[in-house]
N, C-alpha and C. Protein backbone atom coordinates (compact mmCIF):
# COMPACT_ATOMS: atom_id res chain seq x y z
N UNK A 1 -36.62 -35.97 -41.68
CA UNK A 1 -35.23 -36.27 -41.44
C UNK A 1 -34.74 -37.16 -42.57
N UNK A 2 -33.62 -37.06 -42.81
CA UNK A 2 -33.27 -37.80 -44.47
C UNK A 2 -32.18 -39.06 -43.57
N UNK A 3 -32.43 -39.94 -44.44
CA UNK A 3 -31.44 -41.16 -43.96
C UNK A 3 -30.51 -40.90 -43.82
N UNK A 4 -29.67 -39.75 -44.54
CA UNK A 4 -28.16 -39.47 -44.11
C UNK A 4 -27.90 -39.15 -42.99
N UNK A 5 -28.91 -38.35 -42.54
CA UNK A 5 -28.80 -38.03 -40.87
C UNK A 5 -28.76 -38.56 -40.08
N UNK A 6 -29.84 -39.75 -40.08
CA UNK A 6 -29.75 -41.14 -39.51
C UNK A 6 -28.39 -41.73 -39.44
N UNK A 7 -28.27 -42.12 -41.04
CA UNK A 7 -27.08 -42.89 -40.53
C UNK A 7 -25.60 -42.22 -39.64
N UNK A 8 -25.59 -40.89 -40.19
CA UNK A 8 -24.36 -40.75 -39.03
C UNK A 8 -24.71 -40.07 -38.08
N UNK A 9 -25.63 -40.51 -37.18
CA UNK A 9 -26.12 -41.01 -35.85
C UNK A 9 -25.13 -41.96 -35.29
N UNK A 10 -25.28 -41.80 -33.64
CA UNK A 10 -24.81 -43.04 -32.93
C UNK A 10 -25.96 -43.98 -32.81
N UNK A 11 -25.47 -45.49 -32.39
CA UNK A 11 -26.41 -46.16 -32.61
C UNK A 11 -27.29 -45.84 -30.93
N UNK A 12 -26.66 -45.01 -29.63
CA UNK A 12 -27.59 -44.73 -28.63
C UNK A 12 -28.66 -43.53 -28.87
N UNK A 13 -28.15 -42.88 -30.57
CA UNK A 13 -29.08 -41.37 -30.84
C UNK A 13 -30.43 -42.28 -31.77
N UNK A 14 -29.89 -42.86 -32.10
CA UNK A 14 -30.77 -43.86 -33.17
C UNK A 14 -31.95 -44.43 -32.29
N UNK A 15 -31.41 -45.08 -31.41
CA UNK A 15 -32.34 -45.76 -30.46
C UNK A 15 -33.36 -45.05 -29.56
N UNK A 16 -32.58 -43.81 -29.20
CA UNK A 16 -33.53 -42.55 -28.54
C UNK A 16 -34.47 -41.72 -29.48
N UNK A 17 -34.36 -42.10 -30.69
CA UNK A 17 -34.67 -41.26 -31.86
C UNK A 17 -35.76 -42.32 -32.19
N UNK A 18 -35.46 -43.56 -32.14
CA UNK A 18 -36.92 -44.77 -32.59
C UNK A 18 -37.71 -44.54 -31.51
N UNK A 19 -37.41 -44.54 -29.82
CA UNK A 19 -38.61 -44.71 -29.27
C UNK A 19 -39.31 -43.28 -28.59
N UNK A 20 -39.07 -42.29 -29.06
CA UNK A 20 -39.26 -40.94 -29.14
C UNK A 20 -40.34 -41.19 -30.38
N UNK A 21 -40.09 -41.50 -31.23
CA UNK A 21 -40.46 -41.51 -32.85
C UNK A 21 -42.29 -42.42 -31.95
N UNK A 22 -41.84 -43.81 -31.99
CA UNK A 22 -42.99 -44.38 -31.14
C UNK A 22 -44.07 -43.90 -30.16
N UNK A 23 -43.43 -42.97 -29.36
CA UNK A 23 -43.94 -42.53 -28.26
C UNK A 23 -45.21 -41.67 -28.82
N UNK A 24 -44.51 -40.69 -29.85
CA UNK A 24 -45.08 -39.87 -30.70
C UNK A 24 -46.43 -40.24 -31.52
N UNK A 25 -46.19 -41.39 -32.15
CA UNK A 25 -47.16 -42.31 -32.87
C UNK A 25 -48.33 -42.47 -32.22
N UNK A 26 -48.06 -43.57 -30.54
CA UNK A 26 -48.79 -43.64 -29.82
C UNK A 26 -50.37 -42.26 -29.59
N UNK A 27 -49.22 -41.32 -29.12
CA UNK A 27 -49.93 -40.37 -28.72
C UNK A 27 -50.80 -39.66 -29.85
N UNK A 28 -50.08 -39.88 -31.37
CA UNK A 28 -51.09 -39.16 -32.03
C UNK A 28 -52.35 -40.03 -32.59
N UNK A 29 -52.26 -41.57 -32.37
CA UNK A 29 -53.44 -42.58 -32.59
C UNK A 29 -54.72 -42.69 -31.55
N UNK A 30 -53.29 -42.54 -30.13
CA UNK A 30 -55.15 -41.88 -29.21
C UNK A 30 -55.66 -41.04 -29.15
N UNK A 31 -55.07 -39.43 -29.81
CA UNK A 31 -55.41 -38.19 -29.59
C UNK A 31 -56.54 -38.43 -31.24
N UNK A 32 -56.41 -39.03 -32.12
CA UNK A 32 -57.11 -39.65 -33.35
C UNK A 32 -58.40 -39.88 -32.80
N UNK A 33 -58.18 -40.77 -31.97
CA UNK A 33 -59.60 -42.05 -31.53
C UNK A 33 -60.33 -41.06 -30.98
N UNK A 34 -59.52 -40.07 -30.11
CA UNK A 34 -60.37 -39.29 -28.67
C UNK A 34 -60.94 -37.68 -29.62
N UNK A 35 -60.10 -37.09 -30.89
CA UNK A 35 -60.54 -36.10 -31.31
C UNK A 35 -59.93 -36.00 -32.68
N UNK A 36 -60.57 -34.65 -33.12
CA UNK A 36 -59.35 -35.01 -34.45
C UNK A 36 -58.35 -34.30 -34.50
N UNK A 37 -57.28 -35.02 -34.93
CA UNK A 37 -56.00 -34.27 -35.74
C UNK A 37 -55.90 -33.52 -36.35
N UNK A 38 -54.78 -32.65 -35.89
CA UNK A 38 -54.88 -30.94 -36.61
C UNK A 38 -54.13 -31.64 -38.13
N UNK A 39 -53.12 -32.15 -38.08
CA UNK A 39 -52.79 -32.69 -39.07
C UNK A 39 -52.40 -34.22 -39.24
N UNK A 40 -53.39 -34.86 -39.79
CA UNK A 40 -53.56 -36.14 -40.00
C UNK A 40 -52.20 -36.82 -40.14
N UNK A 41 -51.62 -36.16 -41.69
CA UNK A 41 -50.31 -36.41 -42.07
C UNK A 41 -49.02 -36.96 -40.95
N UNK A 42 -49.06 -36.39 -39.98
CA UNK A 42 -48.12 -36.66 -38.61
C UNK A 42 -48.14 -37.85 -38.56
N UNK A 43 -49.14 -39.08 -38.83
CA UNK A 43 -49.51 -40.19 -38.29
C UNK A 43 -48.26 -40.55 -39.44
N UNK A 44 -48.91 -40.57 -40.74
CA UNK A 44 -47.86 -41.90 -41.86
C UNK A 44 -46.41 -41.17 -41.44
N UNK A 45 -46.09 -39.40 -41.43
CA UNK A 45 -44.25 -39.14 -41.08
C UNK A 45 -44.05 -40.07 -40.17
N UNK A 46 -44.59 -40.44 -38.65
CA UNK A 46 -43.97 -40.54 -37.79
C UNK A 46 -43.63 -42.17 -38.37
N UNK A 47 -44.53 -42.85 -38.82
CA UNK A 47 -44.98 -44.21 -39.30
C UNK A 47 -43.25 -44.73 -40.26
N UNK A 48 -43.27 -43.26 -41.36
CA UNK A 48 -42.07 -43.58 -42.34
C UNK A 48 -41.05 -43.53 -41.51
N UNK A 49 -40.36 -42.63 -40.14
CA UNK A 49 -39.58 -42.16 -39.96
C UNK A 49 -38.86 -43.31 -39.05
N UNK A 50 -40.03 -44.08 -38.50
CA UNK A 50 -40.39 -45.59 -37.98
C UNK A 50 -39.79 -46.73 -38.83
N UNK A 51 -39.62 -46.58 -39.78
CA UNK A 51 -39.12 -47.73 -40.66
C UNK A 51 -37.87 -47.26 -41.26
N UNK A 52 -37.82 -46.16 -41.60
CA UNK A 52 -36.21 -45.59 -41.91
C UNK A 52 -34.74 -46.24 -40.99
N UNK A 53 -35.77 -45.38 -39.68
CA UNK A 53 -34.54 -45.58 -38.27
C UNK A 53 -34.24 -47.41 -38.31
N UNK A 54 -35.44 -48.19 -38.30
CA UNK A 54 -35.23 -49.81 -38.40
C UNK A 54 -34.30 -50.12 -39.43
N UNK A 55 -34.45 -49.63 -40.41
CA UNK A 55 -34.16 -50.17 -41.62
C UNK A 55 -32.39 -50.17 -41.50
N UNK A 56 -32.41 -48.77 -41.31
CA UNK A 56 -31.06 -48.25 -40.74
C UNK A 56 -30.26 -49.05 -40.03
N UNK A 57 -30.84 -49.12 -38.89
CA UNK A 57 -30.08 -50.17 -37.62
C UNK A 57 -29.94 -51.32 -38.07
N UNK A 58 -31.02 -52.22 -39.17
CA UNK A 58 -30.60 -53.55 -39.96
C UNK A 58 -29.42 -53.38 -40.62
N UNK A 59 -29.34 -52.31 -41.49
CA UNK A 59 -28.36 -52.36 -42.58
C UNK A 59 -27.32 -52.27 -41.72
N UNK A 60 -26.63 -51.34 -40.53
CA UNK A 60 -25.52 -50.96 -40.04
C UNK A 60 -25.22 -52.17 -39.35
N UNK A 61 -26.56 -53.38 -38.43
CA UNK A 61 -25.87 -54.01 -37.70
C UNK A 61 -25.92 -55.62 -37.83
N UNK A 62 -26.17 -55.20 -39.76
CA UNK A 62 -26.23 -56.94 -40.08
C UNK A 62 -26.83 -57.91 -40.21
């Protein structure tokens, strides 16, 4: 997802979009521990996509 998309987001799509993003993370660090990952890579996207959305919500709300 590219920051532009992000930003013209609402800030309630943003927020559903970070802990969706999280939820995701979660699940692919225990599915890690318990077996392996079809694709490793998923872990750092979800990780970047994690700091985008933050970064985002700093810049928009100051």
């Amino acid at each position: 997802m590219k920051a532009k998309e992000i930003r013209e987001m609402s800030d309630e799509q943003r927020a559903s979009l970070l802990k969706e993003t999280i939820d995701k993370l979660f699940k692919l660090r225990v599915q890690a521990r318990m077996e392996r990952l079809d694709s490793p890579s998923e872990v750092g996207k979800a990780k970047k996509l994690i700091a985008q959305i933050k970064t985002i919500q700093q810049e928009i709300n100051g």
